[in-house]
Each structure stands twice: as structure tokens, then as C-alpha cells.
Protein backbone atom coordinates (compact mmCIF):
# COMPACT_ATOMS: atom_id res chain seq x y z
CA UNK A 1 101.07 -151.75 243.28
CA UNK A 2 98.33 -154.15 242.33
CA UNK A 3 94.50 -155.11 243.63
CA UNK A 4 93.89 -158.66 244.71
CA UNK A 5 90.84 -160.13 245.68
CA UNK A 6 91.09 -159.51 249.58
CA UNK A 7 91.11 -155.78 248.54
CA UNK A 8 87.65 -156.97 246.79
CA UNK A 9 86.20 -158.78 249.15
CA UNK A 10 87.14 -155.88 251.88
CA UNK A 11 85.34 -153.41 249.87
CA UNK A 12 82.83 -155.65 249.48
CA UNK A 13 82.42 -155.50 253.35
CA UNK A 14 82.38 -151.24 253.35
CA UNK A 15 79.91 -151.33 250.34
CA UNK A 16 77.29 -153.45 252.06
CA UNK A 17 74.12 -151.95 252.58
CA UNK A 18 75.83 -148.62 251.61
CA UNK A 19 75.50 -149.28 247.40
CA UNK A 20 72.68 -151.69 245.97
CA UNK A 21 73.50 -155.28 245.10
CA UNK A 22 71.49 -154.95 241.67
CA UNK A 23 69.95 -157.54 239.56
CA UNK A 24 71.46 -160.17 237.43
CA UNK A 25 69.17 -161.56 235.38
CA UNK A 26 68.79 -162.90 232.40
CA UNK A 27 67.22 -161.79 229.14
CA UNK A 28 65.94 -164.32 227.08
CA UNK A 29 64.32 -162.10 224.17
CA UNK A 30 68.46 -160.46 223.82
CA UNK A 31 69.71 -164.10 223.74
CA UNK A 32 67.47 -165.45 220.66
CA UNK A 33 68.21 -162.10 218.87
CA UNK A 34 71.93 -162.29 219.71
CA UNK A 35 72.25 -166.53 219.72
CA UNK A 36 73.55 -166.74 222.99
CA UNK A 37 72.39 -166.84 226.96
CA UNK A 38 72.33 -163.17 227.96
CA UNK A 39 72.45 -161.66 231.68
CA UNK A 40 72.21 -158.18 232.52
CA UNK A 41 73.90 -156.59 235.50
CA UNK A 42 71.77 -153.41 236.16
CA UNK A 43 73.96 -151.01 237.52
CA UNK A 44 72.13 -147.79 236.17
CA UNK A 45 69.84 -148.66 239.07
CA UNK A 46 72.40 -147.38 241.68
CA UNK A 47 71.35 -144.33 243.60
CA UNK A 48 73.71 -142.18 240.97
CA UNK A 49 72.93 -144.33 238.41
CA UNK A 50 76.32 -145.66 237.60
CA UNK A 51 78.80 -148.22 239.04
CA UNK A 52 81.39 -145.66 239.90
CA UNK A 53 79.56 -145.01 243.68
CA UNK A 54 81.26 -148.76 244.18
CA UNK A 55 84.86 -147.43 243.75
CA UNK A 56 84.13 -143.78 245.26
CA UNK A 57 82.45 -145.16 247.83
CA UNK A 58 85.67 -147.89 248.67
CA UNK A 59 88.13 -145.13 248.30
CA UNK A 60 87.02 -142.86 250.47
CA UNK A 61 85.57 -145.12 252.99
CA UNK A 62 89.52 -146.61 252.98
CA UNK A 63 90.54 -142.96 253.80
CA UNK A 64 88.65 -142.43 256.44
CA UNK A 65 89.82 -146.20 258.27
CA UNK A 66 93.43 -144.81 257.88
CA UNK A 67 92.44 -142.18 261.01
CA UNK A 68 94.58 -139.93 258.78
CA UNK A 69 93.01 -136.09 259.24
CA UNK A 70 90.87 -135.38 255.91
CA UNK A 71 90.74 -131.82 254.73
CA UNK A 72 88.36 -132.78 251.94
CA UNK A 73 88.37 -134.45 248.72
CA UNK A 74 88.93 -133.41 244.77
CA UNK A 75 87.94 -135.10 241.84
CA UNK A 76 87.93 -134.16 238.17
CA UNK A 77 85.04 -135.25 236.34
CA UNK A 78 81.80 -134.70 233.71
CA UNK A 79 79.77 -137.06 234.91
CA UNK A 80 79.53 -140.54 236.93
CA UNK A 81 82.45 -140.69 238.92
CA UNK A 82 81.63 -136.98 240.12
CA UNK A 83 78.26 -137.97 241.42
CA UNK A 84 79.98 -140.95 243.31
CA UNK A 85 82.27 -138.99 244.97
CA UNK A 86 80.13 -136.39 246.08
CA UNK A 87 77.08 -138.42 247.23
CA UNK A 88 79.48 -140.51 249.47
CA UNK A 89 81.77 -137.55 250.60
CA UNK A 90 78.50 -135.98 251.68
CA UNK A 91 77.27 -139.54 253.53
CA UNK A 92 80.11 -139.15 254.62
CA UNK A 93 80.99 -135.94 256.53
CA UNK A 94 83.80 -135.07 253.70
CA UNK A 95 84.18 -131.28 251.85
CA UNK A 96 83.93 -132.36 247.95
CA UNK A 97 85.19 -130.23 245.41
CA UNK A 98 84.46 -131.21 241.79
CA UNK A 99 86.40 -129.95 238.76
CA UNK A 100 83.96 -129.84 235.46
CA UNK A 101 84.99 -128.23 231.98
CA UNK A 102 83.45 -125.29 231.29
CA UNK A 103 81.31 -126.76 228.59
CA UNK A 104 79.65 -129.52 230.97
CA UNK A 105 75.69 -129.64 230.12
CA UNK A 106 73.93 -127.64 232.61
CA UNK A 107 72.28 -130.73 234.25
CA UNK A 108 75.31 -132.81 235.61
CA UNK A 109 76.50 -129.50 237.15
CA UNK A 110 73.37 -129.18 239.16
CA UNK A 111 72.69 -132.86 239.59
CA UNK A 112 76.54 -133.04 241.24
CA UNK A 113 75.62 -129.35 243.50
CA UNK A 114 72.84 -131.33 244.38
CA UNK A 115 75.00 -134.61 246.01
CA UNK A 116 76.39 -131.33 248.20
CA UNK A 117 79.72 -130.48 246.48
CA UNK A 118 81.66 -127.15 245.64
CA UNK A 119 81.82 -127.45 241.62
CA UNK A 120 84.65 -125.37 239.74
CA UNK A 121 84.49 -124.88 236.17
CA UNK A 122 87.76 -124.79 234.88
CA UNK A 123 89.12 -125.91 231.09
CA UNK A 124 87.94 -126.93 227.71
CA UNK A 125 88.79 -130.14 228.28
CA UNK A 126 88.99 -132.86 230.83
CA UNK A 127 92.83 -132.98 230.84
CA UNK A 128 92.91 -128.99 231.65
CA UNK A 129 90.29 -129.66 234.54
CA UNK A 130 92.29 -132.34 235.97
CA UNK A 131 95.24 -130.48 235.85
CA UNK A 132 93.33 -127.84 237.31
CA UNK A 133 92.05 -130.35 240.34
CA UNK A 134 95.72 -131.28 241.09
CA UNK A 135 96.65 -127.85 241.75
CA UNK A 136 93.75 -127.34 243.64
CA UNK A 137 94.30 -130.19 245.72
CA UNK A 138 97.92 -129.18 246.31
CA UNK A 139 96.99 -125.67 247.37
CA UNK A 140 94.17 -126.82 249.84
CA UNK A 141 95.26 -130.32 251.05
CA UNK A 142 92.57 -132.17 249.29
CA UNK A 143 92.79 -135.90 248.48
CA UNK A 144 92.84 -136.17 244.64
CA UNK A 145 90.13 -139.18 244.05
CA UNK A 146 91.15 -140.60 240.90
CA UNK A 147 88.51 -141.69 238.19
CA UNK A 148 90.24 -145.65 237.99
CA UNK A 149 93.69 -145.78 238.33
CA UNK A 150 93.51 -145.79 241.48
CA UNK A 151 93.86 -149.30 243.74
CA UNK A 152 91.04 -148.96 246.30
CA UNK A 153 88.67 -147.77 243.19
CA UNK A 154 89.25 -150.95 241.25
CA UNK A 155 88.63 -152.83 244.56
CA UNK A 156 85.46 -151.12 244.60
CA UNK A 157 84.58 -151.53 241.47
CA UNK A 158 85.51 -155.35 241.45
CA UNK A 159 82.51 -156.23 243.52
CA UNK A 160 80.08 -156.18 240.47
CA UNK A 161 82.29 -159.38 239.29
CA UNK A 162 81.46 -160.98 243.00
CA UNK A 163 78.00 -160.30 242.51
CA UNK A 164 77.40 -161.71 239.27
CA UNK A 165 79.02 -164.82 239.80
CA UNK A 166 76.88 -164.99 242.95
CA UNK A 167 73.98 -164.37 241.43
CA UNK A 168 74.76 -166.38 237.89
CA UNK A 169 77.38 -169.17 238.68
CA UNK A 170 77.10 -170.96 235.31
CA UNK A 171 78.54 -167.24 233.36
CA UNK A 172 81.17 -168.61 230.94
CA UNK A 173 81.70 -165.40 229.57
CA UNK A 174 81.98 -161.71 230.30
CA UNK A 175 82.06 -158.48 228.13
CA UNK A 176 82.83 -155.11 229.94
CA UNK A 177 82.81 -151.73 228.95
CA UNK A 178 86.50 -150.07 228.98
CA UNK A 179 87.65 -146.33 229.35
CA UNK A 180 90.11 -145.67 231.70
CA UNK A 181 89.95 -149.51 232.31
CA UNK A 182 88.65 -149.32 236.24
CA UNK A 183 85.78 -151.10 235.85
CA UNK A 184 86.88 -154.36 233.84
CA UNK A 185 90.34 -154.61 236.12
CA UNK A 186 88.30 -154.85 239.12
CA UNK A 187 86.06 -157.43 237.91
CA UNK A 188 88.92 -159.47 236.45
CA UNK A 189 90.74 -159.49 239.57
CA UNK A 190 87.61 -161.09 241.29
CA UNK A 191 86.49 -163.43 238.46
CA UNK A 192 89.90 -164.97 237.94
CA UNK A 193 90.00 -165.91 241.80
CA UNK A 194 86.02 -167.29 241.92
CA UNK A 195 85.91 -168.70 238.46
CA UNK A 196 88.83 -168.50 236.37
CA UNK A 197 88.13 -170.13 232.92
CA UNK A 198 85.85 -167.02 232.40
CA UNK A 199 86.45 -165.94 229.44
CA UNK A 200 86.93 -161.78 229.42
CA UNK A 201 86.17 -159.16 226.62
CA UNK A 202 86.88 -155.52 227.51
CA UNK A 203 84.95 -153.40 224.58
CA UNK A 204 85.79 -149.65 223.82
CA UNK A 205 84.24 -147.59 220.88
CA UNK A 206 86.35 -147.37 218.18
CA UNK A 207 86.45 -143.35 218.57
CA UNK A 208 88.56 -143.33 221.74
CA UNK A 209 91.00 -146.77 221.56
CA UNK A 210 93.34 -146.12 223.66
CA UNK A 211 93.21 -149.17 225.79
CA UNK A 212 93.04 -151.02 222.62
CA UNK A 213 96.23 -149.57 221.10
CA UNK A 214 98.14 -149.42 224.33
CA UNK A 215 97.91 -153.33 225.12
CA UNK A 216 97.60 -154.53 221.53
CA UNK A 217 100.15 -152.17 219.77
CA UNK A 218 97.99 -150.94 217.08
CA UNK A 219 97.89 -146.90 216.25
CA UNK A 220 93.69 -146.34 215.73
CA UNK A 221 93.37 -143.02 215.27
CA UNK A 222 91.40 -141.07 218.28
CA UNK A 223 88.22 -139.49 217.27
CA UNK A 224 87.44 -136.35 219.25
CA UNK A 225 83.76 -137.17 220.04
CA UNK A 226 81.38 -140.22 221.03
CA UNK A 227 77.73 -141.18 222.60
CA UNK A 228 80.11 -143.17 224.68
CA UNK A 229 81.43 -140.45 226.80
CA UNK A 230 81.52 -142.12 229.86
CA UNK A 231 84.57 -144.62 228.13
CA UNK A 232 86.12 -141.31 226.00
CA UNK A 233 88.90 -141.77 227.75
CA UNK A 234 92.39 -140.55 225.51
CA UNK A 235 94.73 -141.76 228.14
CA UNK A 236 94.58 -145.51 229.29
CA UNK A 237 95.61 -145.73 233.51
CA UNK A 238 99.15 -147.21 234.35
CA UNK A 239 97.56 -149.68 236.91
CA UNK A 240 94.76 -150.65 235.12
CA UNK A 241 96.82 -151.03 231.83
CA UNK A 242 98.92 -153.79 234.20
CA UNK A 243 96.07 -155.76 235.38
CA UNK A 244 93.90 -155.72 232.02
CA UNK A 245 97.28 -156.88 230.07
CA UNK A 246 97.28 -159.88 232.83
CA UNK A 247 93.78 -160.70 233.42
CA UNK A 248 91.66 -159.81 230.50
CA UNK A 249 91.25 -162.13 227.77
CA UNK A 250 90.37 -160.12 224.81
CA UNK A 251 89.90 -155.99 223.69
CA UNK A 252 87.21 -155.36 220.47
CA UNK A 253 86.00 -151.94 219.05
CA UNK A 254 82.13 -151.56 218.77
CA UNK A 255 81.05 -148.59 216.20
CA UNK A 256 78.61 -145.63 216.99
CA UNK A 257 75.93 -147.27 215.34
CA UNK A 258 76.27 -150.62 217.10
CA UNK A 259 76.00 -148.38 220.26
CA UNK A 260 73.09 -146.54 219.09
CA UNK A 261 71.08 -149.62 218.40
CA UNK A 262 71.80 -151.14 221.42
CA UNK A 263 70.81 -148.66 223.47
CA UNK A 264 67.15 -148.69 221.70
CA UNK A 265 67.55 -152.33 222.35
CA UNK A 266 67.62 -152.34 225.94
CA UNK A 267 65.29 -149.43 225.87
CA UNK A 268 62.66 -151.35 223.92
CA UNK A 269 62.53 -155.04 225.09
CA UNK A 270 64.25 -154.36 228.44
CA UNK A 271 62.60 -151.14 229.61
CA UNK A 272 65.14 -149.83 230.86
CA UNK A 273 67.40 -146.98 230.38
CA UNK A 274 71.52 -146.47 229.73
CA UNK A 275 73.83 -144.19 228.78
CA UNK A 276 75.92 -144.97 225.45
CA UNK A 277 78.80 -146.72 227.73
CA UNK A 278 76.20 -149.25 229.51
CA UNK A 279 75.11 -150.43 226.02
CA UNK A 280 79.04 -151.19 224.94
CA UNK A 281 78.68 -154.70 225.83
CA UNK A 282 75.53 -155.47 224.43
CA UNK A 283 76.90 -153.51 221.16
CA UNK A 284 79.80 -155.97 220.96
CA UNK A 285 77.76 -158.76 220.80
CA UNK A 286 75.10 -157.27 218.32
CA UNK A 287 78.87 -156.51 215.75
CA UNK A 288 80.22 -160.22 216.65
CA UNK A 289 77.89 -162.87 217.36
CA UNK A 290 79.60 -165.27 215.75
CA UNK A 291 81.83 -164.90 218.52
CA UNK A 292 79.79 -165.49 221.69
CA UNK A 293 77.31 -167.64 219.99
CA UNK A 294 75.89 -170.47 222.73
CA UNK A 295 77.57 -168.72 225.48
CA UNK A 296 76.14 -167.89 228.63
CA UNK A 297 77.48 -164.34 228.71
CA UNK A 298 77.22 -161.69 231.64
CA UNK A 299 76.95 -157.48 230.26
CA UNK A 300 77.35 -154.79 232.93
CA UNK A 301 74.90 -152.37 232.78
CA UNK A 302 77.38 -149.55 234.17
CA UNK A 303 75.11 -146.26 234.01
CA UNK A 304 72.04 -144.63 232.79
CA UNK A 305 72.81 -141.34 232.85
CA UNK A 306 72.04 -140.29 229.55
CA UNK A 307 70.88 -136.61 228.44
CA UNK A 308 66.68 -136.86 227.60
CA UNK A 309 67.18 -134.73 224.29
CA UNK A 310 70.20 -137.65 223.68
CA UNK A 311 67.97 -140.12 224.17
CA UNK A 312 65.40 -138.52 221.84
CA UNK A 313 67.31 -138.50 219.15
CA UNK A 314 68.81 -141.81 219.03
CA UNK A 315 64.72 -143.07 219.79
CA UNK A 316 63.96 -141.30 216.30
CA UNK A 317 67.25 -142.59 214.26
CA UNK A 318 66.90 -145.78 215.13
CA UNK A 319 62.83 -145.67 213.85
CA UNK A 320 64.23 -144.26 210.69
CA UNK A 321 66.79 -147.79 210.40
CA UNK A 322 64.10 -150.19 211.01
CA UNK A 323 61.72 -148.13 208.52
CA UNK A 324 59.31 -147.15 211.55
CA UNK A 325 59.34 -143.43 210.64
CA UNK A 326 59.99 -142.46 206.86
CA UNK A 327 60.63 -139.31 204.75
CA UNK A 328 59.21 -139.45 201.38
CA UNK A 329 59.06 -136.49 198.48
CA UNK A 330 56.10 -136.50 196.23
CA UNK A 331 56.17 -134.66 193.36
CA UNK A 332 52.63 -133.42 191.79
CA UNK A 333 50.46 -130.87 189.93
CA UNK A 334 50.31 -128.06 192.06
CA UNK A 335 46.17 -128.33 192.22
CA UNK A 336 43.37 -127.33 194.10
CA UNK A 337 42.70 -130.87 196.22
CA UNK A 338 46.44 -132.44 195.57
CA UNK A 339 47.40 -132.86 199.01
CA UNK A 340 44.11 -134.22 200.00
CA UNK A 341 44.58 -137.14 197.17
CA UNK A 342 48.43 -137.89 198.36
CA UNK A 343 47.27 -137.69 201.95
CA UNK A 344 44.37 -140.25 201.01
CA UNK A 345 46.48 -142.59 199.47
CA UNK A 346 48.76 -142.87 202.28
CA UNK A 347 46.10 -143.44 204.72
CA UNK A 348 44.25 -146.52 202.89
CA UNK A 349 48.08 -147.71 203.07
CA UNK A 350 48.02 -147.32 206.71
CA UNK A 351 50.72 -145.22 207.01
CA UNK A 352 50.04 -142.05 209.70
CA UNK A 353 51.32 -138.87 209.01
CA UNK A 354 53.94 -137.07 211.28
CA UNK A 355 54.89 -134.16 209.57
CA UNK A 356 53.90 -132.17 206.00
CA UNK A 357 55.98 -129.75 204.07
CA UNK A 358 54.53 -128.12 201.04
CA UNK A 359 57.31 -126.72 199.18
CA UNK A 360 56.68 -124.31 196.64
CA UNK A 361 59.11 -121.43 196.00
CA UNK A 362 62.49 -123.76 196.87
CA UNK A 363 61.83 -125.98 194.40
CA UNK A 364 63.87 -127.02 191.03
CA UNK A 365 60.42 -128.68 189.82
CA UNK A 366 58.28 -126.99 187.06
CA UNK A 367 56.31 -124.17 188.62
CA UNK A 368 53.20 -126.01 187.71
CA UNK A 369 54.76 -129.00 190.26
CA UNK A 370 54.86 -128.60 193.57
CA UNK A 371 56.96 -130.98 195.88
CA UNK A 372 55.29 -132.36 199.01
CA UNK A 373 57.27 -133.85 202.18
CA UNK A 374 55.67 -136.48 204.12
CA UNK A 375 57.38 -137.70 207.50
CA UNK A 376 55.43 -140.90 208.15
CA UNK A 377 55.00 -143.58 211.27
CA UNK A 378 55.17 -146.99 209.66
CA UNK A 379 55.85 -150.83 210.30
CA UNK A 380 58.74 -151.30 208.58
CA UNK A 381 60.99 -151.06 205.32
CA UNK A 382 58.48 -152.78 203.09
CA UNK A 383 55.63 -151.06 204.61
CA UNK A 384 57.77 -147.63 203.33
CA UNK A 385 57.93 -149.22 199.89
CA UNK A 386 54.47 -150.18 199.97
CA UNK A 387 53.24 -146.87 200.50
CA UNK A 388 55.78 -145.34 198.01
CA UNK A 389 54.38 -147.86 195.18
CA UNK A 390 51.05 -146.72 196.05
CA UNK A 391 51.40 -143.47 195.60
CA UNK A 392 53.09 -144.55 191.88
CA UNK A 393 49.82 -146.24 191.11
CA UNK A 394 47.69 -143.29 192.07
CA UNK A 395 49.80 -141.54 189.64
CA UNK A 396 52.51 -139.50 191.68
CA UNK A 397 55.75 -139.67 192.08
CA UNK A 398 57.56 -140.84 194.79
CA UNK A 399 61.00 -141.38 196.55
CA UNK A 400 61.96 -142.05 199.92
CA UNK A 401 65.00 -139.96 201.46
């Protein structure tokens, strides 16, 4: 079995009007920070906020054209491809039944009730709920709907690489997100047809690289956790394994940190919001820009759903790296009117205060000394340093950490 690009450009006919053709467009402050032409595919603006409605959407929508009777459909999933599935089952007359692990946050299990399907909890993990979903699906005569190694899902998913050529004809260069590998063997199977000297650069995190290690023979170890959840995937697809070894240029590893910062990134100068997987391309070309420098590169976007208190955190650890919010000790004389002096100082440095903690009692300072906390909103690293030297000339001591 194998996906051409008829099987694209047939999806592409069942998707119309039915899934959003979403921007392309490019961001010029990305490119001068990065050194290259960068376009943005915005697929966290889909209805679900992901690209996996495209391949949901094509699967089912194939089912249905068979004329075969459909006593529902099953999927195992955590997140985006669940939402796909059910939204379009429900457009689409179909009984949905999604298999979650038991420890899936609260909010997807609601947000995927809400899209009108029966959710089981089942499992620890996502291999026990899938296993779980294929018994299911054998005991009730539900189709199994299969997260990407599945033909009519790449298809689907292959008519983002339509659309950005459409919409950006001069792209040289692509860099795609990989977990199961759906998403970049659809798009290679359309680029290669419409434009083939595009180069291609699948990118997984470095915590799950199986794809990685499966076409390139290496053995990196598996982590068991990643912001990237939506490409934690331990066990590569057969299919997509096939048409990634034959159509994709290049694999590279991003770290957690590169993801991190790109998400802020696109946060900050783009306004808008993705998950950790949607910022894998732009964190592959933040760790190797050597590599695409002058290129006119295309990055997909491919969801936004991210959890707030997530989001949150990665907002305040990346303002801690760029030296926008700082933690610095001060030790003093434990006096009537100390705190006010520190406090003083730090304002003529324009630093604003975010947090205080007077420590007393757990303390290995004299217990004349007492050991003051400051969490302060600043500009940036020298800005921290300023405000620490200041505090030296006052006559405290200070150290940041």
C-alpha cells in the first residue's frame, strides 16, 4: 500500500469547504532572527485546532463513499486526532467512541464529549488504550481510525503541502514536525509531485526518536516524557516509515529547550498560540541555522492545543532565560527599616518587584542577618546585574539564583 498524489488531490476535493484553507504567510521578524525567509502555515486555526481534522475528516468521509454499512467509529487518542474524529463523525451522522488513558487532563476529555463522542477511559498508557480500542472495535463492529498509518489519513493530511505551495510557490525548503510520521508523509507525497527539488526536514524531539532511529539506524534512548506530546510517539507507523524513507530528505532532533523558546517565540512576535509539537519546526531552525540560512523555508503550524497552566509556565521560564524576571538573595542586618532601604535601591534601578520573602528562622546566616528574596520584572541580563551591583554599592550583599 502507498498514497500518491491523486489520493491528495481527492481528499483535497472532500476537505473543501469542510476544513479551513489557513494562512501561509510569511514572517519577516522570525526570518532576520533565524537568517532565513520564514512562512508559517497556521494550522492551530482549524476548528479543533490541529491539522489532524484533514486526515479524520478524509478517512471517514472515504468510508462513507464506499456505501459500506457503518456501525460507528473507534479511535485511540489524548488529544488532536480524537477531536478530529469526533467533530467529523458527528458532522457526519457517525457513533464515535474515543479511547483516552486514564490519566488524560480533565479538559481534552470534556473538550472531545463536547465534539459528541462516547469517551472510555481505559490504560496507563496509550499503547494499553489502543489495545483496548481494538478490542472494542472487534466486539462492536467499529472502524478502528488510525492516528497516521493509515492511507486515506496521510491523503488527508497531504493537503497542507498543496496549500502551501499554492499559496508560497517560491518555498525551497520545508521542516515538519514528526511523530507517528502522518503528517510529513502526506505532505511529501504532494510536494515531490508539485515541486520536487524541495528540500524536506522531518524534526522530532530528541525524547521520543523513534522515527529517527528507525530510518537512520541509530539507538537514542526514549525518554518517557515531553512538551511535545502531540509527536511522543514510541512506535514509528509501517506506512509512513516507507514513504518518509523515500520522500523525505532529512530527520534532526530539536531539545526541550529549543521547543520551549520557540513556542514563546511565536507567542510573542507572532501572537499566536501552539502546542509544543507546532513549535518543532521553528525549534529546528532556532538549534541549526547554519543549516537553512538564506532559504525560503515553509513551518507547519500543526496545533495549538496547549494546556493554559502549560503555557504559563513556559511564559515565566523563558522571562527567567532572557533575564526579564530575576531571583536575587540579599543578605543584611536584620533592622528596623532594612527592607525599605533594599526595596529603595531596587526601585531607583528600575527594577519592579514581583514577589518578597523575608526569611528569618530557615536561615544558615548569623541571627543578627536576615536573608531577603526578591523576584523581580526586569529588561534583561545586564539590567539583573545592574541592580545586583547596586545593591553592593548601597552596602548589601547580593546574588542572583
Amino acid at each position: 500500500m502507498t498514497v500518491t498524489f491523486a489520493d491528495i488531490e481527492a481528499a483535497a476535493g472532500r476537505l473543501a469547504g469542510q476544513v479551513l484553507d489557513t494562512p501561509c504567510v510569511e514572517s519577516k521578524t522570525l526570518g532576520q532572527i533565524v537568517g532565513a525567509r520564514v512562512f508559517l502555515k497556521f494550522e492551530n486555526l482549524q476548528f479543533t485546532a490541529s491539522f489532524k481534522e484533514r486526515g479524520a475528516l478524509n478517512k471517514l468521509a472515504t468510508m462513507v463513499e464506499s456505501g459500506q454499512p457503518i456501525k460507528g467509529v473507534i479511535a485511540a487518542s489524548a488529544g488532536n486526532h480524537a477531536q478530529g474524529v469526533a467533530h467529523h463523525a458527528q458532522r457526519l451522522g457517525l457513533r464515535a467512541v474515543i479511547v483516552m488513558p486514564v490519566a488524560t487532563p480533565t479538559v481534552k476529555v470534556e473538550r472531545t464529549r463536547g465534539f459528541g463522542a462516547e469517551v472510555v477511559l481505559h490504560g496507563e498508557t496509550f499503547d494499553e488504550a489502543r489495545k483496548h480500542a481494538l478490542m472494542l472495535a472487534e466486539q462492536q463492529g467499529l472502524s478502528f481510525v488510525h492516528p497516521f498509518d493509515d492511507a486515506a489519513v496521510i491523503a488527508g493530511q497531504g493537503t497542507i503541502g498543496v496549500e502551501m505551495l499554492r499559496a508560497q510557490p517560491d518555498l525551497d525548503t520545508l521542516v515538519i514536525a514528526v511523530g507517528g510520521g502522518g503528517l510529513i508523509s502526506g505532505i511529501a507525497t504532494a510536494v515531490r509531485e508539485i515541486k520536487p527539488g524541495v528540500q524536506i526536514v522531518g524534526v522530532q524531539t530528541s525524547r521520543f526518536p523513534a522515527m529517527v532511529n528507525a530510518i537512520k539506524g541509530t539507538a537514542h534512548p526514549q525518554g518517557a516524557s515531553t512538551i511535545a506530546e502531540g509527536i511522543a510517539v514510541g512506535q514509528p507507523g509501517q506506512l509512513t516509515r516507507e514513504l518518509i524513507r523515500q520522500r523525505v530528505d532529512d530527520l534532526v532532533l530539536v531539545d526541550e529547550g529549543d521547543i520551549e523558546q520557540a513556542v514563546l517565540m511565536l507567542l510573542e512576535i507572532e501572537k499566536t498560540v501552539v502546542e509544543g509539537a507546532g513549535a518543532a519546526g521553528l525549534a529546528a531552525l532556532l538549534k541549526h541555522p547554519e543549516r537553512f540560512a538564506g532559504k525560503q523555508v515553509g513551518l507547519v503550524l500543526c496545533g495549538g492545543n496547549i494546556d493554559p497552566l502549560m503555557l504559563s509556565a513556559l511564559i515565566e521560564r523563558g522571562m527567567v532565560r532572557a533575564g526579564r524576571l530575576a531571583r536575587i538573595r540579599v543578605n543584611a542586618r536584620d533592622t528596623p527599616g532594612v527592607l525599605a532601604r533594599i526595596t529603595a535601591v531596587v526601585a531607583e534601578a528600575g527594577a519592579n518587584i514581583d514577589e518578597v520573602h523575608h526569611q528569618r528562622a530557615f536561615s544558615s546566616l548569623s541571627a543578627q542577618n536576615v536573608e531577603v528574596e526578591l523576584v523581580l520584572q526586569t529588561r534583561n541580563a545586564a539590567h539583573v546585574q545592574d541592580v545586583v551591583q547596586r545593591l553592593a554599592a548601597a552596602g548589601f550583599e547580593a546574588q542572583t539564583g
